[in-house]
C-alpha atoms as a PDB file:
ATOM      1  CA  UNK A   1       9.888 -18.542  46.599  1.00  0.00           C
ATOM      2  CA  UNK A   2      10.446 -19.213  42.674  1.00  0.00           C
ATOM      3  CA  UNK A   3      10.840 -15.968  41.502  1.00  0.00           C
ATOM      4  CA  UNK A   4      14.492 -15.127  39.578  1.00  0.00           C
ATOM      5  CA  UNK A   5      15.314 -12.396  42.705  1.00  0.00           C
ATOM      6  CA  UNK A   6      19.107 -12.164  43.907  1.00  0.00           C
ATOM      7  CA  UNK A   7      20.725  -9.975  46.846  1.00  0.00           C
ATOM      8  CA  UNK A   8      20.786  -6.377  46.015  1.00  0.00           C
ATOM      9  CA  UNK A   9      18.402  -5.881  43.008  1.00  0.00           C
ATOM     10  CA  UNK A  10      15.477  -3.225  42.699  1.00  0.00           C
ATOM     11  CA  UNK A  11      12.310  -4.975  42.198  1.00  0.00           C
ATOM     12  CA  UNK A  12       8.872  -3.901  41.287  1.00  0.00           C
ATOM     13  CA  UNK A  13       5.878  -5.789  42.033  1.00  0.00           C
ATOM     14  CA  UNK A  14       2.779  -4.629  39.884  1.00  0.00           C
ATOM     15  CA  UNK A  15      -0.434  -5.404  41.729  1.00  0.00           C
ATOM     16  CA  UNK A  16      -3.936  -5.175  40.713  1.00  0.00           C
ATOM     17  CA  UNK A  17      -7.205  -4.355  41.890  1.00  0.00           C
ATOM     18  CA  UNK A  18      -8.746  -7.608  43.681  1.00  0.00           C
ATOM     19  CA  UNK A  19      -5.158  -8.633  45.131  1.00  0.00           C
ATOM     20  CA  UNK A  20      -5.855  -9.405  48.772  1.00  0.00           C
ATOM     21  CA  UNK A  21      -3.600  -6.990  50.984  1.00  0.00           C
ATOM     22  CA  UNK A  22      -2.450  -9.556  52.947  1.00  0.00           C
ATOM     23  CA  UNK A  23      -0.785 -11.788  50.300  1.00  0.00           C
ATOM     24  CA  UNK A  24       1.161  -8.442  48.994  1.00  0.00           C
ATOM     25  CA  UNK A  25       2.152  -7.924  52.214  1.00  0.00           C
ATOM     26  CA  UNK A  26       3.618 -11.355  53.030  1.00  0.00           C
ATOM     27  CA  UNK A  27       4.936 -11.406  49.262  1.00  0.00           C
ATOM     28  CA  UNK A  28       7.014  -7.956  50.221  1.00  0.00           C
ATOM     29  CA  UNK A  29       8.561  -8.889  53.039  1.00  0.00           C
ATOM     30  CA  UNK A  30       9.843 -12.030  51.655  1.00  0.00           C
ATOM     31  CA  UNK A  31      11.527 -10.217  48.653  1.00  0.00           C
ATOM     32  CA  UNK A  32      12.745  -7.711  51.257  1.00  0.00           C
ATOM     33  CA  UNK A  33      14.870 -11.156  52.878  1.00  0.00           C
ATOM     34  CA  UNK A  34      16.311 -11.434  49.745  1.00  0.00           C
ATOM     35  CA  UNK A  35      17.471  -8.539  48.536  1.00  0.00           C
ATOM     36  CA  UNK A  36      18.658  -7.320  51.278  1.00  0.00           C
ATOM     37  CA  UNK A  37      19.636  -4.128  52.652  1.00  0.00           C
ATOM     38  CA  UNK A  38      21.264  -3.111  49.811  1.00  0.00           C
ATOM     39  CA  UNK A  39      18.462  -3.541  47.524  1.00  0.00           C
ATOM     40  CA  UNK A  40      14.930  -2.849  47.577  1.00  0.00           C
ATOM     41  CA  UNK A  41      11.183  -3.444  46.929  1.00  0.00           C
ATOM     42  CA  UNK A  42       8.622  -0.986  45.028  1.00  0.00           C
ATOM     43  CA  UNK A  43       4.702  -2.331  45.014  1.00  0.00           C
ATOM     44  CA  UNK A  44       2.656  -0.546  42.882  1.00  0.00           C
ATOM     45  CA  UNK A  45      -0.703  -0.449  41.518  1.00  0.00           C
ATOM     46  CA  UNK A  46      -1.191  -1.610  37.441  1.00  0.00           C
ATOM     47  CA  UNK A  47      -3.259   1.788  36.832  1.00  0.00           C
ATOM     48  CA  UNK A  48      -1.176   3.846  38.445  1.00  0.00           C
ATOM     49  CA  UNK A  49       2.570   2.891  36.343  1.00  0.00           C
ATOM     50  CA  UNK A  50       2.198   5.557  33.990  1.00  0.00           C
ATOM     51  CA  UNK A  51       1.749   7.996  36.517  1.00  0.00           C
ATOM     52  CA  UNK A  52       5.016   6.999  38.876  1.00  0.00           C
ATOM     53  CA  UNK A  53       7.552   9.433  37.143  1.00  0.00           C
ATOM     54  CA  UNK A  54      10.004   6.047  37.589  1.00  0.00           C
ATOM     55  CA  UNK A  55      13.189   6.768  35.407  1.00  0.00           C
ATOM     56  CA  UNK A  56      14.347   4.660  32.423  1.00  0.00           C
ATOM     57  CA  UNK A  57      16.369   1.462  33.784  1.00  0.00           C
ATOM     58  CA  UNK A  58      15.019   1.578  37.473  1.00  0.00           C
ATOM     59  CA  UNK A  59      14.590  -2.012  38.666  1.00  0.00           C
ATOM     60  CA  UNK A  60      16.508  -5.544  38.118  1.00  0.00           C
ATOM     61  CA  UNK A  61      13.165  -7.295  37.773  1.00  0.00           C
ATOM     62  CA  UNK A  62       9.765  -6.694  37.230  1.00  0.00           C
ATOM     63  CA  UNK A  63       7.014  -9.085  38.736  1.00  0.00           C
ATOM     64  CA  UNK A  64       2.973  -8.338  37.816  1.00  0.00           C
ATOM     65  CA  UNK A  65       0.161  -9.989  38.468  1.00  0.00           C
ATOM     66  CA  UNK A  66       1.646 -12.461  40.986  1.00  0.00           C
ATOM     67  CA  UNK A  67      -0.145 -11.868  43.964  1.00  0.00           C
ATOM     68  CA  UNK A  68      -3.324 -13.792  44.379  1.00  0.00           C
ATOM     69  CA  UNK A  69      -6.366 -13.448  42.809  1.00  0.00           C
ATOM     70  CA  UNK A  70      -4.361 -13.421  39.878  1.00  0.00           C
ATOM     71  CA  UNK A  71      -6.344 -11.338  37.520  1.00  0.00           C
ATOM     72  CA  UNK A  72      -3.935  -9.119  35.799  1.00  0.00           C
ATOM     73  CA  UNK A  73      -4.609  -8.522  31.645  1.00  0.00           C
ATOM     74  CA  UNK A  74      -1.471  -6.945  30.584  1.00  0.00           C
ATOM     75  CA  UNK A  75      -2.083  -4.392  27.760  1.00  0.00           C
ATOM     76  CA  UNK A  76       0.829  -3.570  25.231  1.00  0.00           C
ATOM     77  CA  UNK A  77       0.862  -0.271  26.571  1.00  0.00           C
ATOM     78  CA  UNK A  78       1.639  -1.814  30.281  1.00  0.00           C
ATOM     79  CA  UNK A  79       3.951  -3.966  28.623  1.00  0.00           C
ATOM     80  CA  UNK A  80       5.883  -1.123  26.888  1.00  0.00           C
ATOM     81  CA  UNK A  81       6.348   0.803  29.916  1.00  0.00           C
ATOM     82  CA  UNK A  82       7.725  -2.096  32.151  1.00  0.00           C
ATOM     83  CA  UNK A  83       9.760  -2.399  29.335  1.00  0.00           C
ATOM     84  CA  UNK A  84      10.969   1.076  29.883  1.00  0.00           C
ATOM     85  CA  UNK A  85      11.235   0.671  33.408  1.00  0.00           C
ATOM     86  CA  UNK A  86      13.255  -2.371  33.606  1.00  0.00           C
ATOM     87  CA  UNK A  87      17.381  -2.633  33.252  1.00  0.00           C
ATOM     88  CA  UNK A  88      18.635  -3.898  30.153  1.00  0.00           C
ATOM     89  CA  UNK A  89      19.123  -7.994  30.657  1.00  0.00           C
ATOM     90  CA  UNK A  90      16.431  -7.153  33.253  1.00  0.00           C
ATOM     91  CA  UNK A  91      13.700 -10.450  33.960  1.00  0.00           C
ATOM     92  CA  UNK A  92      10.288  -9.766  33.698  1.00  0.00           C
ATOM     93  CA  UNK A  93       7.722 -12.501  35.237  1.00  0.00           C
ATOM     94  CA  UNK A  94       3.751 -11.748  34.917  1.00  0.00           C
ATOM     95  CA  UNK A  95       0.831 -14.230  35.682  1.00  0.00           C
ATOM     96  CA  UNK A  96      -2.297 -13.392  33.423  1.00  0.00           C
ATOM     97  CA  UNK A  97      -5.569 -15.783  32.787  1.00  0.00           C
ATOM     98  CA  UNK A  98      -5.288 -17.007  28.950  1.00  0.00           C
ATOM     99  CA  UNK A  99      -8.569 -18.567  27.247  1.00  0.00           C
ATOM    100  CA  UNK A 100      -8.040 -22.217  26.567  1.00  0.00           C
ATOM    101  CA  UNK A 101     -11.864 -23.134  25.190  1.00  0.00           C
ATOM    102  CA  UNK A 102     -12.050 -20.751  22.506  1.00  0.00           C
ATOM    103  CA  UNK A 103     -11.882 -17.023  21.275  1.00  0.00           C
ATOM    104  CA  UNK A 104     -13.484 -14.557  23.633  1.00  0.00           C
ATOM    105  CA  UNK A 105     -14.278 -11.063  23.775  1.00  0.00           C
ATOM    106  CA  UNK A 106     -11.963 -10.302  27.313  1.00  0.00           C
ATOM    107  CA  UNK A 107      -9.409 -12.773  27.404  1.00  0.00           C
ATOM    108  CA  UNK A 108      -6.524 -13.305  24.595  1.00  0.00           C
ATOM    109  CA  UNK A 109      -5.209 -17.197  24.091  1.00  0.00           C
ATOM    110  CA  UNK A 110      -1.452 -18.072  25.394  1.00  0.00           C
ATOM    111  CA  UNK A 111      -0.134 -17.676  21.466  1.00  0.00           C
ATOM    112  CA  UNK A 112      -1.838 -14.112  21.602  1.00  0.00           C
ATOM    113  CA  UNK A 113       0.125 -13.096  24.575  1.00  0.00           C
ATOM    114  CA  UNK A 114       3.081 -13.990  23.660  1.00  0.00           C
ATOM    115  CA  UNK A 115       2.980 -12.708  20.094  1.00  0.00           C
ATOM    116  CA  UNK A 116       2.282  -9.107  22.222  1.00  0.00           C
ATOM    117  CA  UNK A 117       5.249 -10.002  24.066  1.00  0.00           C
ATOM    118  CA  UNK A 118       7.539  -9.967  21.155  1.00  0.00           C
ATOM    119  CA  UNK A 119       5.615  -7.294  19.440  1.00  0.00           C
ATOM    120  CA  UNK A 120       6.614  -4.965  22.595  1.00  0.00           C
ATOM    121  CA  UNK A 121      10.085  -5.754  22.451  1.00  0.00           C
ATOM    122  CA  UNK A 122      10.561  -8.632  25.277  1.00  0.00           C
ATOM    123  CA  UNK A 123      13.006 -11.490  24.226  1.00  0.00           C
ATOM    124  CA  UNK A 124      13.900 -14.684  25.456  1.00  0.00           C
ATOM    125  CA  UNK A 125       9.828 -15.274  26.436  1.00  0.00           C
ATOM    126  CA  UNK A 126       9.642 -19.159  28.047  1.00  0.00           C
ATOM    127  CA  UNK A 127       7.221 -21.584  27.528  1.00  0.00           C
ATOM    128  CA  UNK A 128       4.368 -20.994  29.562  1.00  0.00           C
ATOM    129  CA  UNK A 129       3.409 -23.010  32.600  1.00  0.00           C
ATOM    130  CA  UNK A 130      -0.013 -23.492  34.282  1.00  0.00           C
ATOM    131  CA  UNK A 131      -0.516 -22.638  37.380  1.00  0.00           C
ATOM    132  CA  UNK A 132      -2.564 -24.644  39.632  1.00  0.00           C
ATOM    133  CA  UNK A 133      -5.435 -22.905  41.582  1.00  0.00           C
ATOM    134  CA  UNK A 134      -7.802 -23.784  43.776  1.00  0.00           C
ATOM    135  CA  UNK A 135     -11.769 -24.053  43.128  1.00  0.00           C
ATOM    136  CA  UNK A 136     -11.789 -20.630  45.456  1.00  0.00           C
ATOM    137  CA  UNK A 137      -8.946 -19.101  43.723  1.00  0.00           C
ATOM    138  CA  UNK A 138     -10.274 -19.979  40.845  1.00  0.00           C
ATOM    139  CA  UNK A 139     -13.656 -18.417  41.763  1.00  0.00           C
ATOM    140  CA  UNK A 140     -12.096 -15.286  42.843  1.00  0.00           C
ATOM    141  CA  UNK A 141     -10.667 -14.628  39.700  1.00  0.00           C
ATOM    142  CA  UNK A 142     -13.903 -15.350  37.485  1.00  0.00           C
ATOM    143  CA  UNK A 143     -15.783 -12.987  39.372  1.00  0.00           C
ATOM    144  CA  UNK A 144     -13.203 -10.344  38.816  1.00  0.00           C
ATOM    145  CA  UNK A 145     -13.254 -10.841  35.232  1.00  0.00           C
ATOM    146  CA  UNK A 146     -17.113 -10.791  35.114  1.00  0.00           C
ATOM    147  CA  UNK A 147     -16.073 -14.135  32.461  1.00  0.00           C
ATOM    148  CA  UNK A 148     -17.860 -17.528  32.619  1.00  0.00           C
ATOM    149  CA  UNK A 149     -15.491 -18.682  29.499  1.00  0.00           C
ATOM    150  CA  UNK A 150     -13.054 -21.514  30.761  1.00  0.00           C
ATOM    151  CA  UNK A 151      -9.426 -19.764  31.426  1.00  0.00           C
ATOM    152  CA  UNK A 152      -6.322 -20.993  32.830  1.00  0.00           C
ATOM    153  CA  UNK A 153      -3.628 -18.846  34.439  1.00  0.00           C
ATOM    154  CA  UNK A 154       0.346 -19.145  32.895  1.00  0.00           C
ATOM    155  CA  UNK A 155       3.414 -17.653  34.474  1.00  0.00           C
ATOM    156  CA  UNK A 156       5.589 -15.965  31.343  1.00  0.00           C
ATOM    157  CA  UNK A 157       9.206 -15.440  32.167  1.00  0.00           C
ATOM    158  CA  UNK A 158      10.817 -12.988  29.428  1.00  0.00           C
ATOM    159  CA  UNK A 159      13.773 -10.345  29.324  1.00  0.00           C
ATOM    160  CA  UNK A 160      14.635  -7.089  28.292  1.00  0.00           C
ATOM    161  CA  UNK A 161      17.262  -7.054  25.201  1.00  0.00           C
ATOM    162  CA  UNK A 162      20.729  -5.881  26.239  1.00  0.00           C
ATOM    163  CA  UNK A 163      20.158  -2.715  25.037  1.00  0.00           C
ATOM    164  CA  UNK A 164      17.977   0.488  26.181  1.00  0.00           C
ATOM    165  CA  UNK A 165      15.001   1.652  24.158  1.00  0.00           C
ATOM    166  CA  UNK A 166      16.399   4.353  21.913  1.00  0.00           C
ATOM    167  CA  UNK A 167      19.794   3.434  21.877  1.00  0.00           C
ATOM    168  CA  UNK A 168      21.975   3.347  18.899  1.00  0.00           C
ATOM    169  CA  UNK A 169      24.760   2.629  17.408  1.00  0.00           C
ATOM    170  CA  UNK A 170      26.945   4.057  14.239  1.00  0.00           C
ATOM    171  CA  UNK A 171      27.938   1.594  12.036  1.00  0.00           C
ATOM    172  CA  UNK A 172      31.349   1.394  10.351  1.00  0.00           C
ATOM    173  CA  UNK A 173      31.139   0.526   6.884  1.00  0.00           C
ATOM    174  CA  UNK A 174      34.299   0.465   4.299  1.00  0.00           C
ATOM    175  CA  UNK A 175      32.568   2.213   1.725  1.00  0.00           C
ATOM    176  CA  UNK A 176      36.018   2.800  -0.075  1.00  0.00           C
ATOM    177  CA  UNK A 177      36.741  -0.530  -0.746  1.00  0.00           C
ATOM    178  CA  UNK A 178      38.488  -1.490  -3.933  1.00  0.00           C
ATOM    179  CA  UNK A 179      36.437  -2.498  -6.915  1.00  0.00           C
ATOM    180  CA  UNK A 180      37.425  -5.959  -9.017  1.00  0.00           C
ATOM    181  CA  UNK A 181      38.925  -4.985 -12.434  1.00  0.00           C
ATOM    182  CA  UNK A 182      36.598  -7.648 -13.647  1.00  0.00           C
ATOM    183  CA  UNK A 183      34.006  -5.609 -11.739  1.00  0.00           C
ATOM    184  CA  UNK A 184      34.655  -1.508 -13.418  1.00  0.00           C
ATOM    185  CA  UNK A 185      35.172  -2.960 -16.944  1.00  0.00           C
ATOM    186  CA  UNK A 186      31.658  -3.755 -17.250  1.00  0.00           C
ATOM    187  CA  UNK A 187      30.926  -0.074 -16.585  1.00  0.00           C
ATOM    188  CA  UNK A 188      33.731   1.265 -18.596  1.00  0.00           C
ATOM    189  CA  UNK A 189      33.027   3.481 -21.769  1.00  0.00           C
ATOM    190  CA  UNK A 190      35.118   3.876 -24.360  1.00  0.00           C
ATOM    191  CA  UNK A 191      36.294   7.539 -26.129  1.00  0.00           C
ATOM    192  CA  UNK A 192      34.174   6.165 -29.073  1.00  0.00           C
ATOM    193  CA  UNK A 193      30.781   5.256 -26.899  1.00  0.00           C
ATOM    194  CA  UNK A 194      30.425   9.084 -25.851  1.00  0.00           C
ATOM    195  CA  UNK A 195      30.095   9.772 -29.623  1.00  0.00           C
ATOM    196  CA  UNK A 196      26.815   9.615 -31.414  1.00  0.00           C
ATOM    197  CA  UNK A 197      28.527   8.521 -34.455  1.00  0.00           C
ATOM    198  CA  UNK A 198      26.296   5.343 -34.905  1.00  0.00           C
ATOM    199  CA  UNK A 199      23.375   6.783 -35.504  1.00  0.00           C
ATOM    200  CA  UNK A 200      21.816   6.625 -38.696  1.00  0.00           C
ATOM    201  CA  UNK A 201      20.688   9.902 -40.955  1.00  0.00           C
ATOM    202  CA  UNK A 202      17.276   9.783 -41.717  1.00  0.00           C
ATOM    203  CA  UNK A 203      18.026  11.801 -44.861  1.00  0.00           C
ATOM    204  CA  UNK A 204      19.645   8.830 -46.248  1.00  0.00           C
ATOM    205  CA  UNK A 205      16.129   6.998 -45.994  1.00  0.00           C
ATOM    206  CA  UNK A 206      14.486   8.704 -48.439  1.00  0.00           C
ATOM    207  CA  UNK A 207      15.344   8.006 -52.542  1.00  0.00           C
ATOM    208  CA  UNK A 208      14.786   9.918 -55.111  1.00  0.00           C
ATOM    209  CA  UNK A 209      11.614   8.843 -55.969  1.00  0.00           C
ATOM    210  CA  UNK A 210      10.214   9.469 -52.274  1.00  0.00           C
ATOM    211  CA  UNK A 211      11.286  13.133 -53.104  1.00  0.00           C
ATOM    212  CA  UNK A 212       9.067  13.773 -55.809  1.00  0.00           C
ATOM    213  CA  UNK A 213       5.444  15.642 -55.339  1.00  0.00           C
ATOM    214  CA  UNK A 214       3.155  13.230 -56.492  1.00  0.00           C
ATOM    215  CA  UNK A 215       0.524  14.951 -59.076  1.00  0.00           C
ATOM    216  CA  UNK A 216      -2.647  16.458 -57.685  1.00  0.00           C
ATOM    217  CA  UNK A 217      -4.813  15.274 -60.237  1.00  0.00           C
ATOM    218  CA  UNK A 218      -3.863  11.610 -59.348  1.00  0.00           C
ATOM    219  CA  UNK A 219      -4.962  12.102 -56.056  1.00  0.00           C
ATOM    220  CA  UNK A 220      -8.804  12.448 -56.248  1.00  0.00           C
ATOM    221  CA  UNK A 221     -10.831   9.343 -55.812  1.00  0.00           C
ATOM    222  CA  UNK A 222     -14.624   8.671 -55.570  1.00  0.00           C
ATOM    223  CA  UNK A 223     -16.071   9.272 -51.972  1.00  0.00           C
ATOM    224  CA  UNK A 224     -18.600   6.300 -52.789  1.00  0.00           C
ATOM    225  CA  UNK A 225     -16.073   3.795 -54.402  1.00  0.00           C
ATOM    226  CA  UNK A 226     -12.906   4.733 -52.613  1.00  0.00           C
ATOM    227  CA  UNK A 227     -10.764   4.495 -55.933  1.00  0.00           C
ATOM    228  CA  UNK A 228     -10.290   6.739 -59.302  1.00  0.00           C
ATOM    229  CA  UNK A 229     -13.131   5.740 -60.797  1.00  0.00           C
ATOM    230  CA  UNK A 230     -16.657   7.792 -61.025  1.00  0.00           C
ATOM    231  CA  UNK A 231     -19.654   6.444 -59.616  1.00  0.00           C
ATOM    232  CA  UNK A 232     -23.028   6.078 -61.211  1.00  0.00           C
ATOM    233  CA  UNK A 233     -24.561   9.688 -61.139  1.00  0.00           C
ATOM    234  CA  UNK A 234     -20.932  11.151 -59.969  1.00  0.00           C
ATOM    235  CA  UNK A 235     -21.740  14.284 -58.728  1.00  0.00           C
ATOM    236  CA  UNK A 236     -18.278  15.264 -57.071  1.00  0.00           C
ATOM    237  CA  UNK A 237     -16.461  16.153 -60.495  1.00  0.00           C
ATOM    238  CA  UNK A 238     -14.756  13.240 -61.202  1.00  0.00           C
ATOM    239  CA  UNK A 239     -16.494  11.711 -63.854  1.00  0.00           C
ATOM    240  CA  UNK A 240     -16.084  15.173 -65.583  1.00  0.00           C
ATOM    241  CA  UNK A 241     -12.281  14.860 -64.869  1.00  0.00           C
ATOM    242  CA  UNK A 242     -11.786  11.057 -65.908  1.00  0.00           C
ATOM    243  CA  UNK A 243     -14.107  12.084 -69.223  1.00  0.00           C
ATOM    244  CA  UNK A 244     -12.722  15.448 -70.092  1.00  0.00           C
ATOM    245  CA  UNK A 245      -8.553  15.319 -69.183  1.00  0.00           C
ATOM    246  CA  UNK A 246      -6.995  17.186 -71.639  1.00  0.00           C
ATOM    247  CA  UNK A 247      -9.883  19.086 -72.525  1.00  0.00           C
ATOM    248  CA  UNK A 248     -11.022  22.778 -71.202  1.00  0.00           C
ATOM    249  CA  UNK A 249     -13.010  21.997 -68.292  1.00  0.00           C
ATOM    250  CA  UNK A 250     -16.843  22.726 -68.534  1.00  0.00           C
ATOM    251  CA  UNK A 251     -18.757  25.616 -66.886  1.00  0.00           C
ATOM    252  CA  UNK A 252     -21.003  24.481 -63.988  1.00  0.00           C
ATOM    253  CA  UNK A 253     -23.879  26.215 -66.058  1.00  0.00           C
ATOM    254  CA  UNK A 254     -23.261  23.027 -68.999  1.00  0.00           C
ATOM    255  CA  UNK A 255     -23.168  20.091 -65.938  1.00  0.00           C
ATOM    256  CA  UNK A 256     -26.284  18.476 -65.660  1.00  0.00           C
ATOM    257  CA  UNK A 257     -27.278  17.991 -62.527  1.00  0.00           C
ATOM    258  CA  UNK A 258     -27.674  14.485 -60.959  1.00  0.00           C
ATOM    259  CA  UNK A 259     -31.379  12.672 -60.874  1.00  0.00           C
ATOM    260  CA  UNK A 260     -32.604  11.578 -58.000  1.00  0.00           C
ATOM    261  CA  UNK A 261     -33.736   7.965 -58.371  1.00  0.00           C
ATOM    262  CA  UNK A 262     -35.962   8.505 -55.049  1.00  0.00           C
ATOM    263  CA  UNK A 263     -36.805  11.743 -55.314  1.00  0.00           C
ATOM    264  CA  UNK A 264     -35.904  12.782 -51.322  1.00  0.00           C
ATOM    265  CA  UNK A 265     -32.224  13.828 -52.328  1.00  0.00           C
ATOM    266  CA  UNK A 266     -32.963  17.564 -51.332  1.00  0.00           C
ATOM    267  CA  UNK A 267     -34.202  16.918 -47.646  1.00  0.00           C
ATOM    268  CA  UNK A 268     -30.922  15.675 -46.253  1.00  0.00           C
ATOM    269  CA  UNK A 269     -29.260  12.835 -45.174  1.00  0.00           C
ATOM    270  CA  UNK A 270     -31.608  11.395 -42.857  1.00  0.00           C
ATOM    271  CA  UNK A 271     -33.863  11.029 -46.030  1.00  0.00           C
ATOM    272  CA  UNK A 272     -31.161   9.901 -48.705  1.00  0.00           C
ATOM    273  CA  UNK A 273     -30.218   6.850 -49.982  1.00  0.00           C
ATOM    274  CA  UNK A 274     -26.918   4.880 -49.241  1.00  0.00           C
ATOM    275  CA  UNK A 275     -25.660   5.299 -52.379  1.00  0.00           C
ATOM    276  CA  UNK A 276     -27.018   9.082 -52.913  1.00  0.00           C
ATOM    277  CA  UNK A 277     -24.206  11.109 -54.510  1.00  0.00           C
ATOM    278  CA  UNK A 278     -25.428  14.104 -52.588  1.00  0.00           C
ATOM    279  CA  UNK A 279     -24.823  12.084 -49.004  1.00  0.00           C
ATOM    280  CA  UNK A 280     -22.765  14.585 -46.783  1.00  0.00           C
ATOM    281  CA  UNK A 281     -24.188  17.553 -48.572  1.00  0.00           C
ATOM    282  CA  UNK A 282     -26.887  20.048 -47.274  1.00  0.00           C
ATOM    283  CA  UNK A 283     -30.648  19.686 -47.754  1.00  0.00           C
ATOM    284  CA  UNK A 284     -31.851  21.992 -50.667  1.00  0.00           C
ATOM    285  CA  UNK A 285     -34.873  23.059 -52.659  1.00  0.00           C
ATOM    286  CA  UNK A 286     -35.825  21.240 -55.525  1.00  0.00           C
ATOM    287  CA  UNK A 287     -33.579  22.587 -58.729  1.00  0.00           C
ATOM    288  CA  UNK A 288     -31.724  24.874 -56.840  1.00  0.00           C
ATOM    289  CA  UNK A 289     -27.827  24.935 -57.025  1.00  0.00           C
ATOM    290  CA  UNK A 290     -26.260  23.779 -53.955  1.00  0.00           C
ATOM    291  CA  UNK A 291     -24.506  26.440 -52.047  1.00  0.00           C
ATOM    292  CA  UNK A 292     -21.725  25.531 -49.272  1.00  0.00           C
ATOM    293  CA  UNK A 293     -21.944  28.450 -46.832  1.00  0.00           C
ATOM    294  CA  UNK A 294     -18.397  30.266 -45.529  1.00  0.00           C
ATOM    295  CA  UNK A 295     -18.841  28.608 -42.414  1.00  0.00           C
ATOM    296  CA  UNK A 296     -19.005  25.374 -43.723  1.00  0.00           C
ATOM    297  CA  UNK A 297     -16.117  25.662 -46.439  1.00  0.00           C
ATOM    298  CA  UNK A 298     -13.720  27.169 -42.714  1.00  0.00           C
ATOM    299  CA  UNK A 299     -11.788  24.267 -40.719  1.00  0.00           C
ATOM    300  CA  UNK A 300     -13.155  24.185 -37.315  1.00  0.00           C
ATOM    301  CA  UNK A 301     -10.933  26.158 -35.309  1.00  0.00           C
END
């Protein structure tokens, strides 16, 4: 018998449906020859592990899916609870049809099952090894799968990490150790670094000319032009201003009013010009003064 069993371990064989009775029976007593009477031999069922109420750390060695047909698919749950059930440096040896054709829908390839080997915590997983069946073995276990795809079965020896699941451990770390010199004169500061002494006054940015008002009157320029120079047909004032500084200003009642080169000037905007000096203004009646409203004359709130 090649299975890693020595006098006085626990072991668990995991069966599953389709495993003829007579092969677990033979395969139970000759574990029971080699363990000894002070050791023994659990068989249980795959779907009933969960429901065994085995404590953490119960057997030596865990063997599933050995007993033939061989048609044991080991899920990652089932593989996390052996796991759990088996002693720290425990072995773990399952038998479990692998794909070898291509991808199918019921059977994983040998790299998947060992990357869900590692992924549930098993180290130390071998390299798998084919085992050889006959045409009615072989038979037996397609028609328990209910797969035509071309499969062949691997034995996977693996072990439990020397520690339990959960465990921990506090680590001792010399947080106190001494810094370089080199090290806490990067971060030094100086007296003179906590002082905001280096910053500049932005009072001392501005001259004397900055600090003058400039004049008001110098300020106005043309809507239309964009400088300080009237338009033809100015109609804002500054052609009055430009013409007349010095003098009294002039009543609106002496101003002539502006002629309309296209005559549409009162309807609005959508009907002016691009150059129309009254662009921006409201629409009016023909020779009426324009009136702004109060509501037009507030800032929006």
């Amino acid at each position: 018998m090649n299975y890693p069993v020595s006098v006085g371990q626990k072991v668990l064989v995991v069966w599953d449906k389709g495993a003829d009775p007579e092969n677990l029976k033979k395969l139970h007593g000759e574990l029971l020859n080699v363990v000894g009477t002070s050791g023994y031999v659990q068989l249980e069922n795959i779907d009933r592990l969960e429901f065994g109420e085995y404590n953490n750390s119960s057997f030596d060695v865990v063997l599933s899916g050995i007993v033939q047909p061989a048609a044991t698919l080991h899920s990652d749950d089932i593989l996390g609870e052996i796991l759990r059930l088996i002693k720290p440096s425990g072995t773990f040896v399952l038998y479990e049809p692998v794909s070898i054709t291509k991808v199918s829908e019921s059977l994983r390839s040998e790299s998947e099952l060992r990357s869900s080997l590692k992924i549930s915590g098993w180290v130390e997983i071998s390299n798998s090894q084919n085992v050889l069946l006959s045409d009615s073995e072989k038979g037996l276990i397609k028609g328990l799968l209910k797969n035509n795809d071309n499969f062949q079965l691997i034995k996977v020896e693996c072990k439990k990490p020397n520690f339990e699941v959960g465990a921990s451990c506090q680590l001792k770390l010399n947080v106190q150790a001494a810094v370089p010199a080199s090290v806490a004169a990067v971060w030094k500061l100086d007296g003179d670094d906590t002082v905001e002494d280096d910053l500049i006054d932005s009072d001392k940015l501005l001259d004397a000319e900055d600090l003058k008002k400039p004049d008001p009157a110098t300020l106005k320029v043309c809507g239309t032009t964009g400088k300080r120079k009237a338009c033809k047909n100015c109609s804002c004032g500054l052609a009055d201003e430009l013409s007349g500084a010095g003098d009294e200003p002039k009543s609106n009642s002496t101003i002539a009013a502006p002629t309309s080169s296209c005559g549409n000037c009162y309807l609005g905007d959508a009907f002016r010009c691009s150059s129309c000096p009254y662009l921006g203004m409201p629409a009016f009646k023909p020779g009426e003064k324009i009136q702004l409203s109060d509501r037009q004359l507030k800032a929006d709130a």
